[in-house]
Protein backbone atom coordinates (compact mmCIF):
# COMPACT_ATOMS: atom_id res chain seq x y z
CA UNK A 1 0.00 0.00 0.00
CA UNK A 2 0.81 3.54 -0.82
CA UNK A 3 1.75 6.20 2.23
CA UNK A 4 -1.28 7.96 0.56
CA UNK A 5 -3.92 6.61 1.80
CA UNK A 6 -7.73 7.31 1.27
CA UNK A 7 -10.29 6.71 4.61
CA UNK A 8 -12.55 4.33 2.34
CA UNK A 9 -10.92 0.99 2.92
CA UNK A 10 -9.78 -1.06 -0.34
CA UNK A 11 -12.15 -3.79 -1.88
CA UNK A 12 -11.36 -6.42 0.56
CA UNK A 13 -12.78 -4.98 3.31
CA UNK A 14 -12.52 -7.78 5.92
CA UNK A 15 -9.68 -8.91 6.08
CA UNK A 16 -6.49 -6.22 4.90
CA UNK A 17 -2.93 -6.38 5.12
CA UNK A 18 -1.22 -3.10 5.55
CA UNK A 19 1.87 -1.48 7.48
CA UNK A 20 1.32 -0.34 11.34
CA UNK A 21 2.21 3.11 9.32
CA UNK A 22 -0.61 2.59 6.74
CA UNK A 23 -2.79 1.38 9.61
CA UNK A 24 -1.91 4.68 11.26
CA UNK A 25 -2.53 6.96 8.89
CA UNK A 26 -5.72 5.31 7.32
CA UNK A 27 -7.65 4.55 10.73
CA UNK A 28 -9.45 6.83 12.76
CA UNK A 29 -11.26 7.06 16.17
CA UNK A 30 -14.95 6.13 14.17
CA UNK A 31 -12.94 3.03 12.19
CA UNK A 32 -13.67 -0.23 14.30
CA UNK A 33 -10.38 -1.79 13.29
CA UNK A 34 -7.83 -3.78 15.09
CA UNK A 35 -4.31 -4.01 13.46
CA UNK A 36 -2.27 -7.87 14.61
CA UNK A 37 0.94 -8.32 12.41
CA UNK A 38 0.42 -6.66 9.61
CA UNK A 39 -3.36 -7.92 8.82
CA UNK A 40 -6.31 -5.55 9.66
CA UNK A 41 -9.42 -6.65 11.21
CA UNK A 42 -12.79 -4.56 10.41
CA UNK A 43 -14.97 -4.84 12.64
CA UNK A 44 -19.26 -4.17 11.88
CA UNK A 45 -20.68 -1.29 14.04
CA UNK A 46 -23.04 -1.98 16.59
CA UNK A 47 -26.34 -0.73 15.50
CA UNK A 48 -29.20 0.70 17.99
CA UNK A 49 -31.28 -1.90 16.98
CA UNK A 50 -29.17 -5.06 17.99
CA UNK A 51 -29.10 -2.65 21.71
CA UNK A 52 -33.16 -2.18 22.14
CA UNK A 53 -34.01 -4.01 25.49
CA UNK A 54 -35.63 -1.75 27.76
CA UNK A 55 -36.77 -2.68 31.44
CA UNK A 56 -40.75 -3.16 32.09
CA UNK A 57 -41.44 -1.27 35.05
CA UNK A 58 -38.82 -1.40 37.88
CA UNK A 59 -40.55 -3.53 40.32
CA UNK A 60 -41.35 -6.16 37.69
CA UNK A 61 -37.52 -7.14 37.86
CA UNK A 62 -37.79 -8.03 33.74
CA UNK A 63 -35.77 -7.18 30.46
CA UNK A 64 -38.03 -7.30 27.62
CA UNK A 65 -36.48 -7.09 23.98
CA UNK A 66 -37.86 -4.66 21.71
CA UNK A 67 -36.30 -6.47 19.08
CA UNK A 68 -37.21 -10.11 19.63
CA UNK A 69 -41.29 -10.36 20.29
CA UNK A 70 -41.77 -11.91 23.50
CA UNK A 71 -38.04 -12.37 24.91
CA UNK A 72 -37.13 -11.30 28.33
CA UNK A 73 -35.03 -11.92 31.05
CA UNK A 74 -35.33 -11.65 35.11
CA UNK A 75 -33.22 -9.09 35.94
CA UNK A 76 -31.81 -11.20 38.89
CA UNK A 77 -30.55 -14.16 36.28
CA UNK A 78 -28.07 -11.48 35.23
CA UNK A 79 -26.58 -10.77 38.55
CA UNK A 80 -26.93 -14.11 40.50
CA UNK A 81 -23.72 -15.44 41.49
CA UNK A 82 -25.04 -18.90 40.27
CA UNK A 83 -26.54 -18.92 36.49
CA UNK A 84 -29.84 -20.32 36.54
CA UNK A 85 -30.14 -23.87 35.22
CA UNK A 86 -30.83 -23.04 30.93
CA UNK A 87 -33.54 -25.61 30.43
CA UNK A 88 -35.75 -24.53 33.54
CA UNK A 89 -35.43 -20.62 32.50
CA UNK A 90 -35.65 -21.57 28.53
CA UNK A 91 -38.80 -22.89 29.60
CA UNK A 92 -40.29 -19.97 31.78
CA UNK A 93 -39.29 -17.75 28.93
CA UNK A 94 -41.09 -18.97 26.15
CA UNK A 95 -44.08 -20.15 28.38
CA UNK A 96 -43.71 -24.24 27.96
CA UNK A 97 -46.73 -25.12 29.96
CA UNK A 98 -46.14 -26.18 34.01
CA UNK A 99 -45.91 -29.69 33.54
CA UNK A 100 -43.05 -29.44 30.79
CA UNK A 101 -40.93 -27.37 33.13
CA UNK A 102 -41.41 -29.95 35.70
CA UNK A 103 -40.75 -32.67 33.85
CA UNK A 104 -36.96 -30.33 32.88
CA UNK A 105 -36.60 -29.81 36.26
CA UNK A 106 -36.67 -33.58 37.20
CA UNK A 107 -34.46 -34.06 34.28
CA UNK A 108 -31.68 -31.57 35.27
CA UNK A 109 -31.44 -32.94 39.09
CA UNK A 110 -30.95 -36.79 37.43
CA UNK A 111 -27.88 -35.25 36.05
CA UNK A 112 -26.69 -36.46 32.55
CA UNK A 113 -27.57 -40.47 31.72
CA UNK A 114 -24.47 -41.95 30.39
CA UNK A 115 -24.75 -44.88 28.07
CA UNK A 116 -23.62 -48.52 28.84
């Protein structure tokens, strides 16, 4: 590459191989690029819409996505020191009826069947 270089990134936008000098002079603080020996990695922006979850009202202690119809979280699965157990909260989520999520929860305390 040339030390006169444009701010559009060449054709092969992924994956480029410049200089630390190039990288330098053609990167900026709104390019999401990391430079590792000589090969540049472009990274995509984060959009607002991959970053819509808003909280229902405080006191409900849920996450609902704006993005994804009908996903939430409990606030308190995020900050537990102990994850809750996927298939049980998997099941809450997307509203399996009561007798499914018991039947997961008797499934997760047997603990993983290994075969003869």
């Amino acid at each position: 590459m040339s030390t006169a270089m444009s701010k559009s990134p060449p054709e092969e936008a992924y994956r480029l191989r410049m200089t630390y000098e190039e990288f330098l002079a053609w990167a900026n603080e709104d390019v999401h690029v990391e430079w590792v020996e000589g090969e540049v990695f472009v990274f995509m922006l984060p959009g607002t819409r991959h970053q819509s979850v808003v909280p229902a009202p405080i006191d409900s202690g849920i996450f609902r996505s704006r993005v994804l119809p009908g996903f939430w979280l409990k606030t308190k699965w995020l900050t537990a020191v102990e994850m809750p157990d996927p298939l049980p909260a998997f099941a809450e989520i997307v509203g399996l009826p009561e007798e499914v999520k018991q039947t997961l929860r008797r499934i997760a305390e047997q603990g993983p069947r290994i075969p003869e």
